[in-house]
Each structure stands twice: as C-alpha cells, then as structure tokens.
Protein backbone atom coordinates (compact mmCIF):
# COMPACT_ATOMS: atom_id res chain seq x y z
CA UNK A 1 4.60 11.29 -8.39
CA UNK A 2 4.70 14.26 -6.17
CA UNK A 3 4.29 13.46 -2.82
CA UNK A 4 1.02 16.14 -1.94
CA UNK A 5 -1.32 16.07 0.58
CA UNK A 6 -4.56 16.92 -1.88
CA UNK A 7 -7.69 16.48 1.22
CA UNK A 8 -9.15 19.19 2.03
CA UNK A 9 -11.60 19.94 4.69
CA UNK A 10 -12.53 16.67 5.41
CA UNK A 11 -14.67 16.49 2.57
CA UNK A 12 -15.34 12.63 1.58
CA UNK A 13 -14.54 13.51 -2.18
CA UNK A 14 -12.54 16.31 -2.11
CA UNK A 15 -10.14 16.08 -5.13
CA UNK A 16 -11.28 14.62 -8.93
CA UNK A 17 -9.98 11.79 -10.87
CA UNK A 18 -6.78 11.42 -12.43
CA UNK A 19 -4.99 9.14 -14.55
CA UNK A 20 -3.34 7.63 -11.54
CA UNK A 21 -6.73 5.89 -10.58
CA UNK A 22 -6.54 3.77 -13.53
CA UNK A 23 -5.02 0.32 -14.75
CA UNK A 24 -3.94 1.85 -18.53
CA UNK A 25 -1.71 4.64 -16.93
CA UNK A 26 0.44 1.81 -14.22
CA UNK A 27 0.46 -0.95 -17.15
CA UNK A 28 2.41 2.15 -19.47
CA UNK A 29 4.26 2.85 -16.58
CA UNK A 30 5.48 -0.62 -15.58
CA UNK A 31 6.38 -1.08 -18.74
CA UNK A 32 8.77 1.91 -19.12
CA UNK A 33 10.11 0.67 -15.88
CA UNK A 34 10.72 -2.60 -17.20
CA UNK A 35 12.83 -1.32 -19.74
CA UNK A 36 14.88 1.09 -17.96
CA UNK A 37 15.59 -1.93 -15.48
CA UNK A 38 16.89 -4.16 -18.43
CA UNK A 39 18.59 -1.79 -19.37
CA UNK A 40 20.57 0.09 -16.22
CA UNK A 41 19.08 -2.15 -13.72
CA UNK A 42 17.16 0.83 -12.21
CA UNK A 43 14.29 -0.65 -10.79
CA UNK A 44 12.37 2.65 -11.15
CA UNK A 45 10.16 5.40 -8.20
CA UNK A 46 9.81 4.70 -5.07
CA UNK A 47 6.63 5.16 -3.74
CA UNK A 48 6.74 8.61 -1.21
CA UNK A 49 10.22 8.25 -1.72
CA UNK A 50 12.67 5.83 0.12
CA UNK A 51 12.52 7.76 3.55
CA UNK A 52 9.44 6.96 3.86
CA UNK A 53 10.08 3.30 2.97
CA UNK A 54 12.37 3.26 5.65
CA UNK A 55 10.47 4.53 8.51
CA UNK A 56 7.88 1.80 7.37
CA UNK A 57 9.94 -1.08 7.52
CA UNK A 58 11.92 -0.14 10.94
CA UNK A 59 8.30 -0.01 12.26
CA UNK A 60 7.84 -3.51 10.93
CA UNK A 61 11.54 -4.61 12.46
CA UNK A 62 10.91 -3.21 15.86
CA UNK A 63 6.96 -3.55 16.27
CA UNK A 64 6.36 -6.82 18.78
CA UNK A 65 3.00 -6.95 16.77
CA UNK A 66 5.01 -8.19 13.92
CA UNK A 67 7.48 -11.31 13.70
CA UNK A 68 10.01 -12.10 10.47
CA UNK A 69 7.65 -15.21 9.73
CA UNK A 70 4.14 -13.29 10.01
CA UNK A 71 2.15 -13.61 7.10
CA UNK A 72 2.44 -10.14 4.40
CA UNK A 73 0.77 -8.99 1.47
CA UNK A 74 1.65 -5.54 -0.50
CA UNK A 75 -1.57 -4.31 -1.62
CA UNK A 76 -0.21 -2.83 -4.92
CA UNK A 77 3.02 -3.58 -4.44
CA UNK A 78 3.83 -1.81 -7.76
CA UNK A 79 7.88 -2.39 -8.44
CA UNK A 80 8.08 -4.55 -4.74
CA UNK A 81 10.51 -2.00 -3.18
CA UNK A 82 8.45 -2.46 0.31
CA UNK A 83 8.71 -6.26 -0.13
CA UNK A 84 12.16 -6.02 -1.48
CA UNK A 85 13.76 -4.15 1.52
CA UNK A 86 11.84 -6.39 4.32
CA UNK A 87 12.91 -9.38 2.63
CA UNK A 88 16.79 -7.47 3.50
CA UNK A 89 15.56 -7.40 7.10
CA UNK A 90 14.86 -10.73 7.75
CA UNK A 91 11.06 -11.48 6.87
CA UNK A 92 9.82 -14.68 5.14
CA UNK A 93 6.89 -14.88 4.14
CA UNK A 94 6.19 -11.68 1.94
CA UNK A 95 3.40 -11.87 -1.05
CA UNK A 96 3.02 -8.63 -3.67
CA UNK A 97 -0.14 -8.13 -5.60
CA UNK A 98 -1.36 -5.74 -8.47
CA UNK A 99 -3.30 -5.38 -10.85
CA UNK A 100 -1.02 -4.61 -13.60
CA UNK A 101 1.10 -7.59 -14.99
CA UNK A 102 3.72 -5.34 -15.59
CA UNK A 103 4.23 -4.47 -12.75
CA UNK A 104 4.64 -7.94 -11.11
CA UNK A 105 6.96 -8.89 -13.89
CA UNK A 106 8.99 -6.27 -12.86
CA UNK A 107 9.05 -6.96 -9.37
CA UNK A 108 9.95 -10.40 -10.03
CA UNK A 109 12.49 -9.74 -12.44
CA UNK A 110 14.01 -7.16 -9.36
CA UNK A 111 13.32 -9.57 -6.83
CA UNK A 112 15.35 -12.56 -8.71
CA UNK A 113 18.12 -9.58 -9.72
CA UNK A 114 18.61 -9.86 -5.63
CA UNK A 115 18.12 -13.56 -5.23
CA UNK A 116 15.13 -12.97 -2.51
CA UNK A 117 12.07 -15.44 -2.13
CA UNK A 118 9.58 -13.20 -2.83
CA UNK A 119 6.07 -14.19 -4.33
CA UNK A 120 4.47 -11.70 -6.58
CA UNK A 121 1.13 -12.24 -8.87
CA UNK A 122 -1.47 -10.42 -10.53
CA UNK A 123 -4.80 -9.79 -8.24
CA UNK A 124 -7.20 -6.97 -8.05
CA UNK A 125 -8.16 -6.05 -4.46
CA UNK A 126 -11.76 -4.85 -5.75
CA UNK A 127 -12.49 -7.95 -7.78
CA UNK A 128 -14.65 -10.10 -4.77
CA UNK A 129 -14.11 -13.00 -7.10
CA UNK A 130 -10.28 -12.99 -7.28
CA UNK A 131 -8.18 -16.07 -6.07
CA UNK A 132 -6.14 -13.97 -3.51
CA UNK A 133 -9.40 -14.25 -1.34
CA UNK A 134 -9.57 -17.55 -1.53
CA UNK A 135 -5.69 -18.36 -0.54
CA UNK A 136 -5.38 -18.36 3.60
CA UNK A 137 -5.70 -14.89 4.98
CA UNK A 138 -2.77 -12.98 6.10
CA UNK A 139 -1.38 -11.55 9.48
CA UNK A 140 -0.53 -8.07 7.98
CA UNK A 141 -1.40 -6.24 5.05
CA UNK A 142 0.47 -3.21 3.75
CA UNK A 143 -0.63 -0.63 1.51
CA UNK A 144 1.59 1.83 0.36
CA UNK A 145 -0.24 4.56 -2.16
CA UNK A 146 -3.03 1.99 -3.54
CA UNK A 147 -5.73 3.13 -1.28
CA UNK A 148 -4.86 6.99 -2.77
CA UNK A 149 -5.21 5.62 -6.32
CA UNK A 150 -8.23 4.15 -5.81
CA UNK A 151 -9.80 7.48 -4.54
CA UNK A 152 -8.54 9.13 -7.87
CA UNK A 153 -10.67 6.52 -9.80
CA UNK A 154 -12.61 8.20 -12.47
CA UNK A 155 -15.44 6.28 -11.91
CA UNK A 156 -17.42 5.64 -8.79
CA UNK A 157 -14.36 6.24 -6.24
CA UNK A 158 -16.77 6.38 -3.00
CA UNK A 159 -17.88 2.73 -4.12
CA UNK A 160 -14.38 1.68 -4.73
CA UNK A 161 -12.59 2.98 -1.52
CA UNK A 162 -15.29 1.15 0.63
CA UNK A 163 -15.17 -1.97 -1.11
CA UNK A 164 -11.28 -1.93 -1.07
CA UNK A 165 -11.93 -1.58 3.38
CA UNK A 166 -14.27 -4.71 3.02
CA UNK A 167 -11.70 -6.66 0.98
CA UNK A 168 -8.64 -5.92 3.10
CA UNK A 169 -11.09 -7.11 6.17
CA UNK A 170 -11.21 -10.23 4.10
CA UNK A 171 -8.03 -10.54 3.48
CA UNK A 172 -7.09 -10.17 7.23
CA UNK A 173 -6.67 -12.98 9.82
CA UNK A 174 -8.64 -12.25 13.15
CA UNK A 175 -6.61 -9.20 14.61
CA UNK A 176 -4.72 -9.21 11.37
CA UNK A 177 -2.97 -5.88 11.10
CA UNK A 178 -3.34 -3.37 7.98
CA UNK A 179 -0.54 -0.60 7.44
CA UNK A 180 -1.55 2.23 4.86
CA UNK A 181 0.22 4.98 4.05
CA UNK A 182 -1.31 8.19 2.25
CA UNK A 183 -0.80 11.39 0.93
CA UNK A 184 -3.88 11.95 -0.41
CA UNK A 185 -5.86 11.34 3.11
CA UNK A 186 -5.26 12.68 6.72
CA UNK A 187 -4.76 10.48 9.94
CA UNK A 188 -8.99 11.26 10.72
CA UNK A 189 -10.43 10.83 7.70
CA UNK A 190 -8.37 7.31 7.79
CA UNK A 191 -9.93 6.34 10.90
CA UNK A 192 -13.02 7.78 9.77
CA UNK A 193 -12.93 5.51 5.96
CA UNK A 194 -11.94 2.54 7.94
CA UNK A 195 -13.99 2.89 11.16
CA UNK A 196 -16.11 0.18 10.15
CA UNK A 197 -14.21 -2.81 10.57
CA UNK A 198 -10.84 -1.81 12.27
CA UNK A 199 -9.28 0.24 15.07
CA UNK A 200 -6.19 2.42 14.95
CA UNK A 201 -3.27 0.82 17.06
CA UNK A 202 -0.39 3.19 15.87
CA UNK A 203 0.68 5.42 13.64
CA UNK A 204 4.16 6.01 11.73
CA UNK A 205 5.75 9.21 12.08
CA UNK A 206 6.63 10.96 9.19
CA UNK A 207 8.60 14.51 9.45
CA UNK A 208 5.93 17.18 9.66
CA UNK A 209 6.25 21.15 8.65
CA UNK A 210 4.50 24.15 10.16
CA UNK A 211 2.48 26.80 7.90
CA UNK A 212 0.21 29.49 9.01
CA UNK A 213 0.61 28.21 12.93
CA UNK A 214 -0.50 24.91 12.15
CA UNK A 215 1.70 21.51 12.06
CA UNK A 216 1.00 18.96 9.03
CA UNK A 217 3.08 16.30 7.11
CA UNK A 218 2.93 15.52 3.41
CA UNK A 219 2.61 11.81 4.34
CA UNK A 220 0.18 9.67 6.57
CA UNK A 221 0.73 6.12 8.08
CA UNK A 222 -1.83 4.38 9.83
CA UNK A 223 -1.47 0.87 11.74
CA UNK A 224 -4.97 -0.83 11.80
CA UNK A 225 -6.47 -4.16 13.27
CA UNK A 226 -9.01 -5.71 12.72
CA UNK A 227 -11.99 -5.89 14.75
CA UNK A 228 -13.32 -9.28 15.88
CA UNK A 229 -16.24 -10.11 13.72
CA UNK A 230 -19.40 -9.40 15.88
C-alpha cells in the first residue's frame, strides 16, 4: 500500500472506510502472495517498506526493555516479515497472529523456507472469545499497520479501535510493552487512543520531511506500557 499519513486535524474519524479494513480484501491478498511465493519464492510487501522494518527491529536489539527470550506477539503479522527478521537477530520466543488463514499459511510456509522456529496461527484481536486470550500473556506486543486497518473498518471503526486497546491490555503482562506503528495516526492522537490503559515510554524515529515550515514523517512508532491495573 502507499505509505500516507491520511489524519487530519486530529479529528477521531477523519478518513472513511476502505477495503483494507476488511478480512475478504487480506484473505485475496494472501492468497496471491501465496502463489507468487511458490512460485519465485517472493514472500510478497513489506509492510511501510523494509526501512521501516529495520529501524523497528534495531530498536528491539538495542532496547534494555527487551531481551532475545521476552515473550512476542505480531498483532497481524500478515506475511511474518517482522517476526521473520527478529528471529535473524537472535529472539526466541516470537508468536504471529491474523485473522486471515492465508496469511499464516504463508508465513509459515516463509518461515519453514528459512528454517526459523516461529509460531504462527489464526486469531482475531477483536474476538474477546478467541483462544489467544486465554494462552499466557506476553511481554511485548507489536503491531505493525493492524491498528490502521482497523480504523478503515467499514463498520463501526470507533468501536473497533477501542476494543482492539482493551484486548492488547489483555494480552499484555503487567508492564508488558506494546510497539505500533502507523501511518494513518500521528504520535498524539496515539497517546490520545491509548491513554486509557498505557503510557508512552519511547518512540521510533522514522525520517521526517518539511512542507509549508512544518516537520512531519509519513510513518509513526509508538513504544507503550502498560499501566498497572488500579
């Protein structure tokens, strides 16, 4: 997808649904992937592009919040590039879930291409009734364009975003750590969406570009944790 920054003014809904805020459009998707992988082995888009990817998982490699055996899950993980590429840097515990089968069968097929232990299965963050919230909760989540899909749900995307913050405060261990990067959403109206149960702690920087005298970046990446239950 193109990598846009589509807030505007802070509004809370501030850009209409689209086809990438529902489950028919990644299953197609997934699928195409799939066969372009059997075929050349391409293993399909990175998410924001593999920059970004980078700059995310150097954060994880050098961050003292985060060890190689704390406990991840890739909210969406989509192909499993994220998961794929920490897995290269040493981590050992990783977990990828979507919604769409196919895209976990794709990122297992990739992940076994590359002979990494990587666990990937089919869960639905906004489902309360889902098994991944009754496995043990994790020290850090990571969400890498899910959170922006969700808001382009074309039904009832207020409802959905803050039930997605209340699951991923599930999902968390006590001071578990969340990591979500957007281009759909700025740095404040993150904090301001997820004010409820987490604090900021740190933020990823992405190149930024100047127009009309101000500075802004196409990309956002936000390091939460969460707040002790009160």
């Amino acid at each position: 997808p193109e990598v846009t920054n589509m807030a505007d003014d802070g509004a809370d809904d501030s850009f209409g649904p689209s086809k990438l805020g529902t489950k028919e459009y990644w299953d197609a998707v997934y699928k195409q992937d799939m066969t372009y992988f059997q075929d050349n082995g391409d293993m399909g888009e990175i998410w924001f592009g593999e920059d970004c990817m980078a700059r995310i998982v150097r954060w994880f490699r050098e961050s003292a919040q985060v060890q190689t055996d704390s406990s991840v899950l890739d909210i969406g993980c989509g192909n499993g590039a994220l998961l794929v590429e920490m897995a290269k840097e040493g981590f050992t515990s990783l977990i990828g879930m979507d919604y769409s089968q196919p895209s976990v069968d794709l990122a297992v097929a990739i992940a076994k291409k590359e002979n990494l232990d990587i666990t990937f299965q089919r869960a639905d963050i906004l489902n309360k009734e889902d098994p991944i919230f009754s496995a043990d909760r994790f020290d850090l989540c990571a969400d890498k364009g899910t959170y922006d899909a969700i808001s382009l749900s074309p039904e009832d995307p207020t409802q959905k975003r803050q039930t997605y913050v209340s699951h991923v405060h599930r999902l968390l261990k006590d001071s578990g750590l969340l990591v979500i990067t957007s281009c759909n959403w700025t740095k404040d109206e993150l904090l301001e969406h997820f004010s409820s149960g987490f604090v900021s702690v740190d933020e990823i920087k992405h190149p930024t570009f100047q127009f009309g005298g101000k500075t802004g970046t196409t990309t956002t990446s936000v390091v939460f944790r969460k707040k002790d239950n009160t």
